[in-house]
C-alpha atoms as a PDB file:
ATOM      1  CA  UNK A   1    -162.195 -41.164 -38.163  1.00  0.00           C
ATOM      2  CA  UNK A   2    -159.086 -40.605 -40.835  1.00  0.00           C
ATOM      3  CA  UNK A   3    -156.035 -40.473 -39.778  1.00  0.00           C
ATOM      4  CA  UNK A   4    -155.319 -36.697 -39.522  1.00  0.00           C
ATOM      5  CA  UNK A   5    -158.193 -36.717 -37.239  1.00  0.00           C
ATOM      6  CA  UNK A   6    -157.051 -39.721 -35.244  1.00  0.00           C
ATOM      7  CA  UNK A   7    -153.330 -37.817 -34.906  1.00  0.00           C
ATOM      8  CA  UNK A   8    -154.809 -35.085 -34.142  1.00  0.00           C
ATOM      9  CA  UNK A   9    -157.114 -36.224 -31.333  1.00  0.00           C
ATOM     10  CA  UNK A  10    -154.459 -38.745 -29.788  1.00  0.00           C
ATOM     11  CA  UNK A  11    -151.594 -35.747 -30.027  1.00  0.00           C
ATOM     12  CA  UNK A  12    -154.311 -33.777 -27.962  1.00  0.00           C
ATOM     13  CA  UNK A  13    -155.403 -36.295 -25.111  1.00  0.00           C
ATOM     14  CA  UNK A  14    -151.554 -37.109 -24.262  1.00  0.00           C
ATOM     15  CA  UNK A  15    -151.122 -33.665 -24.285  1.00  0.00           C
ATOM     16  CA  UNK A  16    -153.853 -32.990 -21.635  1.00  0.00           C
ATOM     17  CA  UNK A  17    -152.213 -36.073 -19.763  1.00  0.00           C
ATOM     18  CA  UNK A  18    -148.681 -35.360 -19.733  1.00  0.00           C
ATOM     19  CA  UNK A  19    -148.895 -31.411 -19.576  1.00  0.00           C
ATOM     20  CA  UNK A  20    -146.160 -31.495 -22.673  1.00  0.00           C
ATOM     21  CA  UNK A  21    -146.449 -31.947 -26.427  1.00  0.00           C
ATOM     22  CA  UNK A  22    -146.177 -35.913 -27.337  1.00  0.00           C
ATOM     23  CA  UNK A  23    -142.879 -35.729 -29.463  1.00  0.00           C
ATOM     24  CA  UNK A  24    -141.282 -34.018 -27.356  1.00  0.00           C
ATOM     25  CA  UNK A  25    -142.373 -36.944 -24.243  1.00  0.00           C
ATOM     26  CA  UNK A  26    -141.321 -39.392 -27.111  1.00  0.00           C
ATOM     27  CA  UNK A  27    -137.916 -37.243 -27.919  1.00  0.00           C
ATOM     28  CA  UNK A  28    -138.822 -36.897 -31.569  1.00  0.00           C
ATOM     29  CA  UNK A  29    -139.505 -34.301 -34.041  1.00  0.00           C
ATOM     30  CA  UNK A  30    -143.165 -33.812 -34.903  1.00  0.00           C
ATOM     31  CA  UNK A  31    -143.192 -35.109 -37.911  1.00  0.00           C
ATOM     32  CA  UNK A  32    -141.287 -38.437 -36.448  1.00  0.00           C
ATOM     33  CA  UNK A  33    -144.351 -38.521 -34.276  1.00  0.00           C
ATOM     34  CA  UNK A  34    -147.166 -38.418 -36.945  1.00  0.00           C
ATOM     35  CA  UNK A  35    -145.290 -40.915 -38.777  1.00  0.00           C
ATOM     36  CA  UNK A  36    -145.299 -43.187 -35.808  1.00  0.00           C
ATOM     37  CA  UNK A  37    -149.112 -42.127 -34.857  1.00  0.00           C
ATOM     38  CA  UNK A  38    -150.144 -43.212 -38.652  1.00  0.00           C
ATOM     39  CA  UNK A  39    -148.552 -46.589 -38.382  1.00  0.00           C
ATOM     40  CA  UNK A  40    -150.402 -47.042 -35.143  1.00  0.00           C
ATOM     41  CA  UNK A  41    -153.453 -45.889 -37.483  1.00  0.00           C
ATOM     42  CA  UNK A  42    -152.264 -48.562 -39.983  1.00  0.00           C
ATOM     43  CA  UNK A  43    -152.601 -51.443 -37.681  1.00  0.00           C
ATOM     44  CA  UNK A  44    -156.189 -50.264 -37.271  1.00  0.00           C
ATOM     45  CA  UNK A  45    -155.797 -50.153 -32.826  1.00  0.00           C
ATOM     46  CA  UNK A  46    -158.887 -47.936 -31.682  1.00  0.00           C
ATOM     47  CA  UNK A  47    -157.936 -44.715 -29.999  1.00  0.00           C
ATOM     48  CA  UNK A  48    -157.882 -46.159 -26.338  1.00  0.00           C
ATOM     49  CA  UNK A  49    -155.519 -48.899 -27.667  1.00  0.00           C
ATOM     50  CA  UNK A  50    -153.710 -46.314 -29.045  1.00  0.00           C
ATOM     51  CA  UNK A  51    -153.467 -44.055 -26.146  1.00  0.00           C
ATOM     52  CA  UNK A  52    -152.571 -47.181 -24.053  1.00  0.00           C
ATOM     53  CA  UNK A  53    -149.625 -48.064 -26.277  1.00  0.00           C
ATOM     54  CA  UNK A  54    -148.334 -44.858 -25.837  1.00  0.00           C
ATOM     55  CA  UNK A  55    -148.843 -44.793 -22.362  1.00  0.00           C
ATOM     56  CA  UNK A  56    -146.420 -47.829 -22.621  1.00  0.00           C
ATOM     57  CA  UNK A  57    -144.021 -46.380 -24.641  1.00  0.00           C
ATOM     58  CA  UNK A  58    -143.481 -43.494 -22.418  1.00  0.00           C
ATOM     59  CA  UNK A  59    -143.359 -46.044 -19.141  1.00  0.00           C
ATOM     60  CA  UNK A  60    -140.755 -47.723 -20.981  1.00  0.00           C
ATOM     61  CA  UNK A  61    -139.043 -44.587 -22.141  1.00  0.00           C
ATOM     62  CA  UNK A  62    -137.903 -43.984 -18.360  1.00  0.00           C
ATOM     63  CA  UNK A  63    -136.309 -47.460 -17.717  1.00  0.00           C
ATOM     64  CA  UNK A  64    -134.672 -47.010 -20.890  1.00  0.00           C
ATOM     65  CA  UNK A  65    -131.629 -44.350 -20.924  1.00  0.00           C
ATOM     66  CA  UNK A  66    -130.897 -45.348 -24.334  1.00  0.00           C
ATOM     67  CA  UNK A  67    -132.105 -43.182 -27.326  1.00  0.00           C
ATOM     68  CA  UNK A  68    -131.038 -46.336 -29.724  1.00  0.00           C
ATOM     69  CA  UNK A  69    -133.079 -48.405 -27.375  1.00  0.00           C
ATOM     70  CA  UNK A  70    -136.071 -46.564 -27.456  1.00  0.00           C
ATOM     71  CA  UNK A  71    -136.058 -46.088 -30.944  1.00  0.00           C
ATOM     72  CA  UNK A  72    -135.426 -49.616 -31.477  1.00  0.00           C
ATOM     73  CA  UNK A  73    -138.634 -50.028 -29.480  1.00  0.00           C
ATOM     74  CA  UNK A  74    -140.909 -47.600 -31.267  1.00  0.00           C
ATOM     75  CA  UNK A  75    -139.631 -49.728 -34.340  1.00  0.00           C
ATOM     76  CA  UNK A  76    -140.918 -52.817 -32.761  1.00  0.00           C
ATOM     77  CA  UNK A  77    -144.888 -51.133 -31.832  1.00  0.00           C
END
Protein backbone atom coordinates (compact mmCIF):
# COMPACT_ATOMS: atom_id res chain seq x y z
CA UNK A 1 0.00 0.00 0.00
CA UNK A 2 1.52 3.71 -1.03
CA UNK A 3 0.70 6.33 0.67
CA UNK A 4 -2.15 7.91 -1.40
CA UNK A 5 -3.77 4.65 -0.90
CA UNK A 6 -3.05 4.45 2.81
CA UNK A 7 -4.61 8.34 3.10
CA UNK A 8 -7.09 7.47 1.28
CA UNK A 9 -8.29 4.33 3.06
CA UNK A 10 -7.59 5.78 6.70
CA UNK A 11 -9.52 9.28 5.58
CA UNK A 12 -12.39 6.74 4.68
CA UNK A 13 -12.64 4.37 7.83
CA UNK A 14 -12.64 7.54 10.30
CA UNK A 15 -15.05 8.84 8.17
CA UNK A 16 -17.42 5.80 8.50
CA UNK A 17 -16.56 6.08 12.36
CA UNK A 18 -17.07 9.56 13.17
CA UNK A 19 -19.97 10.33 10.59
CA UNK A 20 -17.69 13.63 9.57
CA UNK A 21 -14.72 14.17 7.28
CA UNK A 22 -11.27 13.64 9.40
CA UNK A 23 -9.88 17.29 9.05
CA UNK A 24 -12.57 18.70 9.88
CA UNK A 25 -12.71 16.16 13.48
CA UNK A 26 -8.95 17.22 13.58
CA UNK A 27 -9.87 21.16 12.84
CA UNK A 28 -7.53 21.30 9.87
CA UNK A 29 -7.62 21.94 6.28
CA UNK A 30 -7.38 18.86 4.08
CA UNK A 31 -4.33 19.25 2.94
CA UNK A 32 -3.01 19.81 6.79
CA UNK A 33 -4.51 16.39 7.18
CA UNK A 34 -2.70 14.45 4.35
CA UNK A 35 0.37 16.01 5.45
CA UNK A 36 -0.13 14.68 8.91
CA UNK A 37 -1.58 11.16 7.48
CA UNK A 38 1.87 10.85 5.32
CA UNK A 39 4.07 11.41 8.30
CA UNK A 40 2.08 8.76 10.08
CA UNK A 41 2.91 6.79 6.68
CA UNK A 42 6.57 7.83 7.22
CA UNK A 43 6.97 6.21 10.53
CA UNK A 44 5.83 3.05 8.74
CA UNK A 45 2.60 2.35 11.74
CA UNK A 46 0.21 -0.25 9.93
CA UNK A 47 -3.25 1.05 9.26
CA UNK A 48 -4.82 -0.18 12.65
CA UNK A 49 -1.93 1.66 14.42
CA UNK A 50 -2.77 4.35 12.45
CA UNK A 51 -6.42 4.44 12.96
CA UNK A 52 -5.69 3.96 16.73
CA UNK A 53 -3.47 7.03 16.89
CA UNK A 54 -6.04 8.95 15.53
CA UNK A 55 -8.55 7.64 17.60
CA UNK A 56 -6.21 9.18 20.30
CA UNK A 57 -5.78 12.30 18.86
CA UNK A 58 -9.39 12.99 18.62
CA UNK A 59 -9.91 11.64 22.51
CA UNK A 60 -7.41 14.10 23.33
CA UNK A 61 -8.79 16.79 21.10
CA UNK A 62 -11.88 17.07 23.61
CA UNK A 63 -9.87 17.51 26.90
CA UNK A 64 -7.93 19.94 25.09
CA UNK A 65 -9.77 23.48 24.39
CA UNK A 66 -6.64 24.75 23.06
CA UNK A 67 -6.06 24.91 19.22
CA UNK A 68 -2.13 25.70 20.10
CA UNK A 69 -2.35 22.68 22.29
CA UNK A 70 -3.61 20.37 19.95
CA UNK A 71 -1.47 21.37 17.34
CA UNK A 72 1.40 21.19 19.54
CA UNK A 73 0.26 17.59 19.99
CA UNK A 74 -0.21 16.53 16.39
CA UNK A 75 3.48 17.94 16.22
CA UNK A 76 4.53 15.55 18.85
CA UNK A 77 2.66 12.05 16.94
Amino acid sequence: MDADEFILTLCELMEQQYDAPLHEKLSMTQEQCHQWLRNLYAKRLTLRDAQQTVEAVLAQKGAIGDQEDMDELLQYI
